[in-house]
Every structure is written in C-alpha cells, then in structure tokens.
N, C-alpha and C. Protein backbone atom coordinates (compact mmCIF):
# COMPACT_ATOMS: atom_id res chain seq x y z
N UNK A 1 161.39 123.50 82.82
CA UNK A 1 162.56 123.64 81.99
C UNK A 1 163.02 125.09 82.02
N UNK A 2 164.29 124.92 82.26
CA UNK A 2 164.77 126.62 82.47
C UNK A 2 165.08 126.90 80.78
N UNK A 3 164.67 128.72 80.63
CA UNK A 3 164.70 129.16 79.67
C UNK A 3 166.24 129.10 78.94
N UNK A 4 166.44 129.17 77.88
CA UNK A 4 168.01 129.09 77.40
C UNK A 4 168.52 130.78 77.71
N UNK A 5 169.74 130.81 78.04
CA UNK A 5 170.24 132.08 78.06
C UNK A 5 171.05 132.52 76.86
N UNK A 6 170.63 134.07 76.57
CA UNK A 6 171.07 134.67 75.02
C UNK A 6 171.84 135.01 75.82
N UNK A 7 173.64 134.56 74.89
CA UNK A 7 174.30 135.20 74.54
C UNK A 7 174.57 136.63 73.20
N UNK A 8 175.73 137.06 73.15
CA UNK A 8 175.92 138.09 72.28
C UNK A 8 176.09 137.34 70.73
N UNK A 9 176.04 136.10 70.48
CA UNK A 9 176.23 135.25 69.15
C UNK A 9 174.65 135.15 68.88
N UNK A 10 173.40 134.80 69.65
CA UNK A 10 171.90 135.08 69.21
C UNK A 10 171.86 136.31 69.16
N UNK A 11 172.34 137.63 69.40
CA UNK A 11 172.09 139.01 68.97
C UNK A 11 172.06 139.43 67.83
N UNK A 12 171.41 140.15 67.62
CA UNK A 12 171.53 141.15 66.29
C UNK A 12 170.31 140.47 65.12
N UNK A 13 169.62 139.61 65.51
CA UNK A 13 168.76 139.03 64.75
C UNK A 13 167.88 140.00 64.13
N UNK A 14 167.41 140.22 63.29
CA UNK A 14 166.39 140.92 62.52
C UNK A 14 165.31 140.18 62.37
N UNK A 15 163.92 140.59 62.26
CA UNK A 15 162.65 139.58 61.90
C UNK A 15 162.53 140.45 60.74
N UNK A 16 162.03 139.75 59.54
CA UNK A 16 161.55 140.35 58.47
C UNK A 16 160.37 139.58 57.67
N UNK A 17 159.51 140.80 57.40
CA UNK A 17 158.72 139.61 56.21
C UNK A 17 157.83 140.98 55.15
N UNK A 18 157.17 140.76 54.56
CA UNK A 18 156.54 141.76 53.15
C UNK A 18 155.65 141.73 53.14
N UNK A 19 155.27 142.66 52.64
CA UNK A 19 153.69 143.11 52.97
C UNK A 19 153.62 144.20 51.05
N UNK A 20 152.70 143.47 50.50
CA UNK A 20 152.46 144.38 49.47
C UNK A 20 151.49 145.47 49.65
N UNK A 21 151.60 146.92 48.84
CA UNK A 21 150.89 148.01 48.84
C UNK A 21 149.57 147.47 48.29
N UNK A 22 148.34 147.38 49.01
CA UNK A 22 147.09 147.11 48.20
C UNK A 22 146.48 148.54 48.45
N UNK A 23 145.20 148.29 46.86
CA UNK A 23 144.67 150.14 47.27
C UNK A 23 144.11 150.22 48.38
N UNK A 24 143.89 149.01 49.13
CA UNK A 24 143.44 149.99 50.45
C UNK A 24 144.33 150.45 51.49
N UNK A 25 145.67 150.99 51.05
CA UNK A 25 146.08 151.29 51.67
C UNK A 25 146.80 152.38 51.06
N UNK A 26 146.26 152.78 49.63
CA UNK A 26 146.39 154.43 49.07
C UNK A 26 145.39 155.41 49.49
N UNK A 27 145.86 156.88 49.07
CA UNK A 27 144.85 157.87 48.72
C UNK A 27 144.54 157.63 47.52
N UNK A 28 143.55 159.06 47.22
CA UNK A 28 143.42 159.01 45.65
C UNK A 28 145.12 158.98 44.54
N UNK A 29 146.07 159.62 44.85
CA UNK A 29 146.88 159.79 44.59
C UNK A 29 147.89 158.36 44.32
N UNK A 30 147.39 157.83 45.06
CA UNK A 30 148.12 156.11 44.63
C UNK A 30 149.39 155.60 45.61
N UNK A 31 149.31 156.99 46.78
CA UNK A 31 150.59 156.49 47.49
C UNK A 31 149.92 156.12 48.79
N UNK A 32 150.60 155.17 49.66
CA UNK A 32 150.32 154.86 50.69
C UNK A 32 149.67 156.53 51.58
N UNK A 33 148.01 156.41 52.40
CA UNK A 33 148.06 157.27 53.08
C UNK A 33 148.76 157.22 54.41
N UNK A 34 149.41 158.00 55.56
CA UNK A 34 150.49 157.51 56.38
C UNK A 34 150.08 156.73 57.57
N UNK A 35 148.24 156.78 57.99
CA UNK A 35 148.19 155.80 58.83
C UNK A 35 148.02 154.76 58.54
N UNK A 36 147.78 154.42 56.86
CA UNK A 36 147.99 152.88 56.74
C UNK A 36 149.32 152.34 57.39
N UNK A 37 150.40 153.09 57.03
CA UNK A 37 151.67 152.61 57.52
C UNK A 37 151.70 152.58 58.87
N UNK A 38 151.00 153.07 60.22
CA UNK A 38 150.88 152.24 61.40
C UNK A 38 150.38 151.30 61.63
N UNK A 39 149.11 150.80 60.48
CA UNK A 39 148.32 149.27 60.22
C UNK A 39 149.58 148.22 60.23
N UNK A 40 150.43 148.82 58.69
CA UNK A 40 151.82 147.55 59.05
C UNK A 40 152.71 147.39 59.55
N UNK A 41 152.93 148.38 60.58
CA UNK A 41 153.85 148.68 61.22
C UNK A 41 153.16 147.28 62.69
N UNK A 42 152.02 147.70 62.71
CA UNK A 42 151.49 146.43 63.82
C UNK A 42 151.29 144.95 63.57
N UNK A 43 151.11 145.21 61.96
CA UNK A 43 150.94 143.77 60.90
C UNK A 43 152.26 142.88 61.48
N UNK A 44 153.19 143.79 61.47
CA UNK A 44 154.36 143.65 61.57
C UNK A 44 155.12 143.35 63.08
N UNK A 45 154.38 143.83 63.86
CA UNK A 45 154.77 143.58 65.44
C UNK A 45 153.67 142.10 65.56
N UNK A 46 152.52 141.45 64.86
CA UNK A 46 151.96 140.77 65.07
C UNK A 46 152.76 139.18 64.44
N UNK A 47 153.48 139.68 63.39
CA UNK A 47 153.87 138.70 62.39
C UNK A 47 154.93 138.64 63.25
N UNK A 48 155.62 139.06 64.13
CA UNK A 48 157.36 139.11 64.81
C UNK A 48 156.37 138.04 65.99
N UNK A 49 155.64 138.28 66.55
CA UNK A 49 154.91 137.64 67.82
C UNK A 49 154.86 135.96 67.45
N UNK A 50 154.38 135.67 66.20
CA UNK A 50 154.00 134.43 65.66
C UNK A 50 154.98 133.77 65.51
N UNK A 51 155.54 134.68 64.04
CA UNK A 51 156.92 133.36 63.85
C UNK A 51 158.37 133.90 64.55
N UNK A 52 158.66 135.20 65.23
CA UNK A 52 159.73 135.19 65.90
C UNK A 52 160.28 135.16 67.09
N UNK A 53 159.03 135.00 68.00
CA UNK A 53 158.55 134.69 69.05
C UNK A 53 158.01 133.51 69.88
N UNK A 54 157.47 132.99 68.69
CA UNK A 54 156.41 131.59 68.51
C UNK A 54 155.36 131.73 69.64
N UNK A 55 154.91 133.17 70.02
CA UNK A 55 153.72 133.19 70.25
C UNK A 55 152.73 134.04 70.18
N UNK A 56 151.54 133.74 69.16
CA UNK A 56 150.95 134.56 68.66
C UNK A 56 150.18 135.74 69.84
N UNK A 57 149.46 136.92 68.98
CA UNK A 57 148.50 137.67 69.51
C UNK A 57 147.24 136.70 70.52
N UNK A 58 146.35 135.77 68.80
CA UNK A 58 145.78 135.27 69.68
C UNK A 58 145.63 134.33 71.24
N UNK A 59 147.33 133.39 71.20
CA UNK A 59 147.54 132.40 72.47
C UNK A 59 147.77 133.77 73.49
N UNK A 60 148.40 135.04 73.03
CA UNK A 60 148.57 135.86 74.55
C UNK A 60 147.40 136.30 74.91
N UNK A 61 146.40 136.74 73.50
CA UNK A 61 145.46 137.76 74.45
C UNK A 61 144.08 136.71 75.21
N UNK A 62 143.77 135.07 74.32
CA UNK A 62 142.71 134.47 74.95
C UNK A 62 143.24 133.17 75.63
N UNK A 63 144.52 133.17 75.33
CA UNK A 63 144.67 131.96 76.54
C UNK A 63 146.04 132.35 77.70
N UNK A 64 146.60 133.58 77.30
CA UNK A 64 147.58 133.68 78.70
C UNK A 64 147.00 135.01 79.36
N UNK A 65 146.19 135.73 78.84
CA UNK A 65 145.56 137.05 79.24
C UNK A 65 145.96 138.29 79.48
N UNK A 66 146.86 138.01 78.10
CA UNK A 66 148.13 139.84 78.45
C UNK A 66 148.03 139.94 77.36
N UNK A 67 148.57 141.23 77.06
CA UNK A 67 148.55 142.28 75.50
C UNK A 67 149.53 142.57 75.89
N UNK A 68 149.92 143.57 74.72
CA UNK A 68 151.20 143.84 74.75
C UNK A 68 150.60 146.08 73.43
N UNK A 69 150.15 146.48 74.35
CA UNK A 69 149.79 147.71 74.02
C UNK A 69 150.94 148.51 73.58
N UNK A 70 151.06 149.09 72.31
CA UNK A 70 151.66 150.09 71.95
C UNK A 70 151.43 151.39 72.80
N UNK A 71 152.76 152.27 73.68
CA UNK A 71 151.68 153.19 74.38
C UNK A 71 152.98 154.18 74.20
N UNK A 72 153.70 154.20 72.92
CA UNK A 72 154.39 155.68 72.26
C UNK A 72 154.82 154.72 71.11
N UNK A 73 154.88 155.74 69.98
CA UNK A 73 155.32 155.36 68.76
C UNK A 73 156.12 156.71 67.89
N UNK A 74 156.87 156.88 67.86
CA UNK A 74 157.61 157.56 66.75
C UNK A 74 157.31 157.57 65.11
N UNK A 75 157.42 157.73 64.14
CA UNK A 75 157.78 157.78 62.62
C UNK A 75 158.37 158.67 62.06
N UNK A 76 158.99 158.13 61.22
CA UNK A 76 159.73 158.99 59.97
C UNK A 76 159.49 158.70 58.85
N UNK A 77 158.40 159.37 58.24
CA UNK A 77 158.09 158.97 56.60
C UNK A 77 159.39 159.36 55.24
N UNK A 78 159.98 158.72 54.93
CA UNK A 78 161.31 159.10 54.13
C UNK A 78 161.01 159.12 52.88
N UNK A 79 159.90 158.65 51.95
CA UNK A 79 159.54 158.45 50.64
C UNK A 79 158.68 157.50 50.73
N UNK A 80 157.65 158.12 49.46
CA UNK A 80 156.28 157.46 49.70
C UNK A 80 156.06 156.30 48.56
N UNK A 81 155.30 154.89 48.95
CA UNK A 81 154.70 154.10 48.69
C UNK A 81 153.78 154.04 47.96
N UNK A 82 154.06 153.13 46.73
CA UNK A 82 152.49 153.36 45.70
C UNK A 82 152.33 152.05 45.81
N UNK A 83 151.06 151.98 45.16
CA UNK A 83 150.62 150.88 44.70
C UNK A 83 151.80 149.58 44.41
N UNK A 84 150.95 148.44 44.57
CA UNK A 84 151.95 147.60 43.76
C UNK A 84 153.38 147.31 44.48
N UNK A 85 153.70 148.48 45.20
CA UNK A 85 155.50 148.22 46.03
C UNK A 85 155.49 146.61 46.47
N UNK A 86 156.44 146.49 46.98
CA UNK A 86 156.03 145.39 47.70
C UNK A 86 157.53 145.72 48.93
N UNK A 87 156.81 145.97 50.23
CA UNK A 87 158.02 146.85 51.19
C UNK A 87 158.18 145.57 52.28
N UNK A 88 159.31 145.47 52.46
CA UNK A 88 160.12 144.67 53.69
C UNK A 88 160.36 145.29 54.47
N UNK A 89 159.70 145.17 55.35
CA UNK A 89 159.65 145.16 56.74
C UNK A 89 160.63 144.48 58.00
N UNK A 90 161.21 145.13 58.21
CA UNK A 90 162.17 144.46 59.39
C UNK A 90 162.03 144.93 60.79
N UNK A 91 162.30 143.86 61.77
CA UNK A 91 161.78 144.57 63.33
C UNK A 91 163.53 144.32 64.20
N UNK A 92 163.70 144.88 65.11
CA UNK A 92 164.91 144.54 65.67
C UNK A 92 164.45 145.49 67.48
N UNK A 93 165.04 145.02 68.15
CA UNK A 93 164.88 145.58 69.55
C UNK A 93 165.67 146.22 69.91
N UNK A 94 165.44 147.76 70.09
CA UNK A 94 166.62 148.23 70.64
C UNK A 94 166.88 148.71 72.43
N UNK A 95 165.77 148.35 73.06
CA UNK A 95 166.29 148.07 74.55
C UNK A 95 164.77 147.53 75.23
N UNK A 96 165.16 146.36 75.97
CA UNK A 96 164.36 145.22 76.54
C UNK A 96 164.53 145.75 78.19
N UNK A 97 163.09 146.16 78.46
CA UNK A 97 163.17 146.03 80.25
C UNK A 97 162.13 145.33 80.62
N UNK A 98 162.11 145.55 82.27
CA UNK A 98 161.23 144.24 82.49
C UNK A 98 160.03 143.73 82.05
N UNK A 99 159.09 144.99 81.69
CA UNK A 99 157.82 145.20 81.19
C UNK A 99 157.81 145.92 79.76
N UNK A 100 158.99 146.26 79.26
CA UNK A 100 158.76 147.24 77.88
C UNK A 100 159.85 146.42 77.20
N UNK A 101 159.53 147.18 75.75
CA UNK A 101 160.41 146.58 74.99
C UNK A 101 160.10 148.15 73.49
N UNK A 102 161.39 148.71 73.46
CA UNK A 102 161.22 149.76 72.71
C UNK A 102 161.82 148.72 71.01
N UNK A 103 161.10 149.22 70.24
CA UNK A 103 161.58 148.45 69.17
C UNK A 103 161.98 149.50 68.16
N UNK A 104 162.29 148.83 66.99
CA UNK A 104 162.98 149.86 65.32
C UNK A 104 162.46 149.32 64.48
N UNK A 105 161.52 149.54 63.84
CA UNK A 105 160.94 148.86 62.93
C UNK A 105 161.30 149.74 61.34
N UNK A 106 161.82 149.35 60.23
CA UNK A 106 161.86 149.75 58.99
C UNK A 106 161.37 149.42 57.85
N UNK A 107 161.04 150.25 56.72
CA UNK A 107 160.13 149.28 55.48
C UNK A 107 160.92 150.21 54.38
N UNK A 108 161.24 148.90 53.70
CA UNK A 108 162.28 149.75 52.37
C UNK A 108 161.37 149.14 51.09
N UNK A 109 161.84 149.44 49.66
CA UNK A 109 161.46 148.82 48.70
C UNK A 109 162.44 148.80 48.22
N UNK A 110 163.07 147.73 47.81
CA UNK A 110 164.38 147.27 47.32
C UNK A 110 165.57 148.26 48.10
N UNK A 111 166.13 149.13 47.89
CA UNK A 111 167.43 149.81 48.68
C UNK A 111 166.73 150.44 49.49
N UNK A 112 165.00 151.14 48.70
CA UNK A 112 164.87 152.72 49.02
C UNK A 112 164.15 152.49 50.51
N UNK A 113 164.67 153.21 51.22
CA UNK A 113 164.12 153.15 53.02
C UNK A 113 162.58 154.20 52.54
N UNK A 114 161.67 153.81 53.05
CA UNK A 114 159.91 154.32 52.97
C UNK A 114 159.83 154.59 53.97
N UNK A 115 159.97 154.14 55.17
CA UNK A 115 159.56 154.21 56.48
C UNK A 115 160.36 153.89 57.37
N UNK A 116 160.42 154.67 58.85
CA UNK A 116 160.71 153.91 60.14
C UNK A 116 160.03 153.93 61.91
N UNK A 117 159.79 153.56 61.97
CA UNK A 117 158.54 153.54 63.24
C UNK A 117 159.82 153.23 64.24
N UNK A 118 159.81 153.74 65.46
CA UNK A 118 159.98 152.99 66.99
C UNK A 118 159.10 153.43 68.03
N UNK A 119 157.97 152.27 67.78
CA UNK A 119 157.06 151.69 68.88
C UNK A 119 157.52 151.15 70.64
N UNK A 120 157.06 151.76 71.31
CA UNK A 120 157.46 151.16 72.98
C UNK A 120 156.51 150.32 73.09
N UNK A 121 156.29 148.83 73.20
CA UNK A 121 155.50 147.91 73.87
C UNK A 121 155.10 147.70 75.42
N UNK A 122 154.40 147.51 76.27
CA UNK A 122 154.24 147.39 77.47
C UNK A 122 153.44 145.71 77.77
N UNK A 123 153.79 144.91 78.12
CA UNK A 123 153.26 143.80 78.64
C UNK A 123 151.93 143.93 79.68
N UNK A 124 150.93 143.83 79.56
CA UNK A 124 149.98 144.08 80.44
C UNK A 124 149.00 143.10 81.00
N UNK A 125 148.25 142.69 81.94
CA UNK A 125 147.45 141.90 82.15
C UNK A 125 146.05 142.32 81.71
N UNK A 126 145.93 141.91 81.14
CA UNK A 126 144.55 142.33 80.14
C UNK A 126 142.93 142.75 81.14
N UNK A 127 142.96 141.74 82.54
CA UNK A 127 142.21 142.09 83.56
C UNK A 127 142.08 143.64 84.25
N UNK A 128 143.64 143.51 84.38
CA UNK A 128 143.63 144.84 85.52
C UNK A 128 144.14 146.15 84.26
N UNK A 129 144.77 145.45 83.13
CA UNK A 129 145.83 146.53 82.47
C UNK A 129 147.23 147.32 82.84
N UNK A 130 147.22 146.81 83.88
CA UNK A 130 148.68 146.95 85.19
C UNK A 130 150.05 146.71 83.80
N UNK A 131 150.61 147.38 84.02
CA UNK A 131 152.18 146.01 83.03
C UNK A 131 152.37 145.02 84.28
N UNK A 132 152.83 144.14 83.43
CA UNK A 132 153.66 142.82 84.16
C UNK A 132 154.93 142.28 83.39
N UNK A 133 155.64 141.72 84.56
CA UNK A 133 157.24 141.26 83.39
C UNK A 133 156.43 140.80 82.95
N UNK A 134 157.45 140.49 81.43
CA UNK A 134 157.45 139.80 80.60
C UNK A 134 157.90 138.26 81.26
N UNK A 135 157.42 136.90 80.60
CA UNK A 135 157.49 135.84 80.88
C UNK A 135 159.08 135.60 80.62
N UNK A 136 159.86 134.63 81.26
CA UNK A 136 161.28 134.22 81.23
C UNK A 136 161.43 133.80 79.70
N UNK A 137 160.43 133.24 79.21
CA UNK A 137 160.89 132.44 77.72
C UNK A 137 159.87 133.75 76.72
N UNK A 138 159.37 134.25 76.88
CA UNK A 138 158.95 135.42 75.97
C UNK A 138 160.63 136.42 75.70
N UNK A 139 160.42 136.65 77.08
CA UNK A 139 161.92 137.66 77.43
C UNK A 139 163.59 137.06 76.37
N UNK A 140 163.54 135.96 76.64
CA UNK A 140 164.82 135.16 76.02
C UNK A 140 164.21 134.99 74.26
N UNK A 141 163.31 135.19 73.85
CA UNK A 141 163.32 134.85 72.54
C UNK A 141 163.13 136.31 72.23
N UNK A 142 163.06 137.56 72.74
CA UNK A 142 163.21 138.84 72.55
C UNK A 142 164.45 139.43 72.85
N UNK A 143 165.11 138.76 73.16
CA UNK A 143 166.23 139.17 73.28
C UNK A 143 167.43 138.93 71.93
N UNK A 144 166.86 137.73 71.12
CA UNK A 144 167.51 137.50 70.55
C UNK A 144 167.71 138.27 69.16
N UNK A 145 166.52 139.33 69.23
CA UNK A 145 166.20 139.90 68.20
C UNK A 145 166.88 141.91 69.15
N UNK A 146 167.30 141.41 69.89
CA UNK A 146 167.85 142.80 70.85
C UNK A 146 169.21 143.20 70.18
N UNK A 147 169.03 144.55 69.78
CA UNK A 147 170.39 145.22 68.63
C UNK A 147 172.09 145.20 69.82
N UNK A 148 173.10 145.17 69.54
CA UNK A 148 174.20 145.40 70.19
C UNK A 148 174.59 146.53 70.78
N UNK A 149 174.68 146.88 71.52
CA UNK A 149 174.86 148.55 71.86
C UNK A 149 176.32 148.92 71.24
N UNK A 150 175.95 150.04 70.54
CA UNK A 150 176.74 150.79 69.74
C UNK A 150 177.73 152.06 70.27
C-alpha cells in the first residue's frame, strides 16, 4: 500500500500533551532543575512517536531496529517551573530530511512560555548506528506535523 501524500491542508499540526511538575523533578528550591526539562523534552519526543506517529520507541528500537538519537539540542529556559505546574508541551517540525528531522518543542503553563528545546533527530540502524532514511510512512506521518515555511 502506497503511503498517503501530505499536502499543505495536513500541515501545521501540533502534537501536544502534559506532563505535571513532580518533586523529582525540583531542586531544593521547588523549581524545576534544568536537566529535568531535557527528561520531558524526550518524554515528549517519545509520547509524539506513540500517539502522533503511531509508532512507538519500543516497536522501532526491538522490532524494526532503528533509534532515532538526539545528536544536537538547543534550549531556552524563559521562566522557571515549580512544583505542582502542570506544563503543555507541544512538538511541531520545523525541517524534515531524509535521515533528520530538526524539531521545536515548547512547554508553557497556561499563557506563560517555561521552555523551548529544538532537538535534531537522526534515524539510525541500531546495528551499525549509520543514519538511514526514514521509512515512506514514518516520513508522511512526520510531515504532517512539519511547520509552513514562513
């Protein structure tokens, strides 16, 4: 079955989902410390794999035999996270190549923006660690979450 082709009407999709502040993810001080926020920042590339993707970590890494390695990441800490927040998380793609996929990931609490990560993904064969394209129907359901060029 050939993959469906994204048009510019599946664009602009956002994945989102929430993740509450638990203390293990304060200092003493009660605010998020900042590498917890790369924990959900991946929570978050794992949760986009499952339901916005429809295919998890585990079916890629023990039954198709590729990862998908973070291998540069950016942040901008904008205001800090306590306890209790409860921050939304949104992922969106802002340029898809054959083997990478640079993403924008953001975490607000109600208006206030907390965070923004852009992570580069690399598709890899978990054997050799080589990248490899991305699969035709991986590629098309990442695309749909791919931002409009501005």
């Amino acid at each position: 079955m050939e993959p469906r082709r994204v048009t510019l009407a599946d664009m602009n999709q956002k994945f989102e989902h929430k993740i509450k502040v638990l203390f293990q993810h304060c200092d003493p001080a009660g605010i998020v410390f900042y590498p917890r926020y790369f924990e959900m920042v991946n929570q978050t590339v794992e949760e986009w794999h499952e339901v916005g993707l429809r295919h998890s970590f585990s079916q890629m890494h023990r039954e198709s035999g590729y990862g998908v390695p973070t291998v540069s990441i950016g942040a901008e800490f904008t205001a800090p996270s306590h306890m209790g927040d409860v921050l939304t998380w949104s992922l969106e793609v802002t340029k898809l190549g054959r083997t990478s996929a640079h993403l924008r990931i953001i975490a607000v609490c109600g208006e206030a923006l907390r965070m923004t990560a852009t992570p580069v993904l690399v598709s890899v064969h978990m054997a050799t660690g080589r990248p490899v394209p991305w699969s035709d129907d991986i590629r098309a359901r990442m695309g749909s979450f791919l931002i409009a060029a501005k």
